[in-house]
Protein backbone atom coordinates (compact mmCIF):
# COMPACT_ATOMS: atom_id res chain seq x y z
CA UNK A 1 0.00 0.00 0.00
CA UNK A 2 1.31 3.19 -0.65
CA UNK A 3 1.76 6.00 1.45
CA UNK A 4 -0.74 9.10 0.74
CA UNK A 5 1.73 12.28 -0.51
CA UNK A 6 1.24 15.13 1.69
CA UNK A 7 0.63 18.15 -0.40
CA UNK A 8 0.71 21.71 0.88
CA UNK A 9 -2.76 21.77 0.46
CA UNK A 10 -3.74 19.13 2.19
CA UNK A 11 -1.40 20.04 4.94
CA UNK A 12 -3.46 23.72 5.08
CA UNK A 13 -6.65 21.84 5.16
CA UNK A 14 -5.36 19.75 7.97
CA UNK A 15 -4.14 22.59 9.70
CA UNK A 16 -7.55 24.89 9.25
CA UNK A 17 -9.89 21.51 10.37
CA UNK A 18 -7.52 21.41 13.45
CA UNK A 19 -7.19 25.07 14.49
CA UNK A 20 -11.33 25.12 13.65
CA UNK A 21 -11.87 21.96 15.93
CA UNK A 22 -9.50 23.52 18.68
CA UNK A 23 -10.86 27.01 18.89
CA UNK A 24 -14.20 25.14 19.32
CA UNK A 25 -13.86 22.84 21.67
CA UNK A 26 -15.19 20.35 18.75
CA UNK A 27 -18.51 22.37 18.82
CA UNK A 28 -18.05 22.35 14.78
CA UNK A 29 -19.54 19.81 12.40
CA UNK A 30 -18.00 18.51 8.50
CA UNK A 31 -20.44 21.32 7.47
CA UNK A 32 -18.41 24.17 9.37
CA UNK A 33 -15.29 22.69 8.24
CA UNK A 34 -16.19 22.58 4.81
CA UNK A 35 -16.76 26.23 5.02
CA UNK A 36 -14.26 26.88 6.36
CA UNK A 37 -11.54 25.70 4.94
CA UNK A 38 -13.60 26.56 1.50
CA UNK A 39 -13.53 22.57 0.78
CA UNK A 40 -16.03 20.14 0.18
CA UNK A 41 -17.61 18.03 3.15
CA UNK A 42 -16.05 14.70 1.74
CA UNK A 43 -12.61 16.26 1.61
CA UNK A 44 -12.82 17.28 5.42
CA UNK A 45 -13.93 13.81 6.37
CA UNK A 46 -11.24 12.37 4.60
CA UNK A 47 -8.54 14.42 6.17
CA UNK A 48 -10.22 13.97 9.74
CA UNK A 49 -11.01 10.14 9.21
CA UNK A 50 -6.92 9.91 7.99
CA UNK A 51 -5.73 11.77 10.85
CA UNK A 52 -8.02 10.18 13.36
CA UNK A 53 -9.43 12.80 14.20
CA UNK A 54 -13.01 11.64 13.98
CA UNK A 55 -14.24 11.44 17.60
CA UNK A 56 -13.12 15.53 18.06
CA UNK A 57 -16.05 17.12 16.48
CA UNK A 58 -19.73 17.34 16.50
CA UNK A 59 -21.02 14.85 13.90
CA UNK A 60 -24.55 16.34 13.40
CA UNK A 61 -24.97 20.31 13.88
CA UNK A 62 -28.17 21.54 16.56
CA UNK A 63 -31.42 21.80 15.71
CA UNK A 64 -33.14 25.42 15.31
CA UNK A 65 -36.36 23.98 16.33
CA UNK A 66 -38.06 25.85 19.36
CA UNK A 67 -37.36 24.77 22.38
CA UNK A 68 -40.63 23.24 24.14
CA UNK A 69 -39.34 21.91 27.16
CA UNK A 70 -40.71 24.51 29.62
CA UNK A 71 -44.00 23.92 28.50
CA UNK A 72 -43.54 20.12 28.54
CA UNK A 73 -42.46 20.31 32.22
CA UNK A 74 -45.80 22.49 33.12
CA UNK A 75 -47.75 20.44 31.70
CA UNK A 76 -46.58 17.56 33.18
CA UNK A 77 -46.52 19.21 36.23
CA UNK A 78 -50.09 20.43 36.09
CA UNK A 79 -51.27 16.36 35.19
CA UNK A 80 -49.40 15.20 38.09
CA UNK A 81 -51.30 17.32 40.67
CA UNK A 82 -54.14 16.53 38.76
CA UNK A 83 -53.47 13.14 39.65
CA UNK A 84 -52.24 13.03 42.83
CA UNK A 85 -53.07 16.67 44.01
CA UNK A 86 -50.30 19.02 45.46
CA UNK A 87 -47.19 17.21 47.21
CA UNK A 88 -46.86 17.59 51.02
């Protein structure tokens, strides 16, 4: 098997993904890679999978939904004294 050549663009790529994933405690996904080091996606995975650096960033990116779990909890909490009326 032959041994991958480093070029000096890979070796920028590597050093962006790793200064990105540093300066964010990981709290980046292949998406903010990708953007940037002004790469594609698949080229950041590759460098990260071929570095191992695979477990050091966030593999899916947050959700923008609302949040609902304050009104969850009431809810809940207003069923459960419903149920079993107010707690000693």
């Amino acid at each position: 098997m032959m041994a991958r050549q480093r070029t000096p663009r890979t070796e920028r790529i590597a050093f962006q993904i790793w200064w990105l994933i540093e300066d964010t405690a990981g709290e980046c996904t292949l998406r903010d890679m990708a953007e940037f080091t002004e790469t594609s996606m698949q080229t950041c995975s590759q460098i990260c999978r071929y570095r191992g650096w695979g477990g050091r960033y966030r593999k899916m990116a947050c959700s923008h939904a609302r949040d609902n779990g304050p009104q969850m909890i009431e809810a809940l909490d207003e069923e459960l004294t419903s149920l079993f009326g107010m707690a000693a």
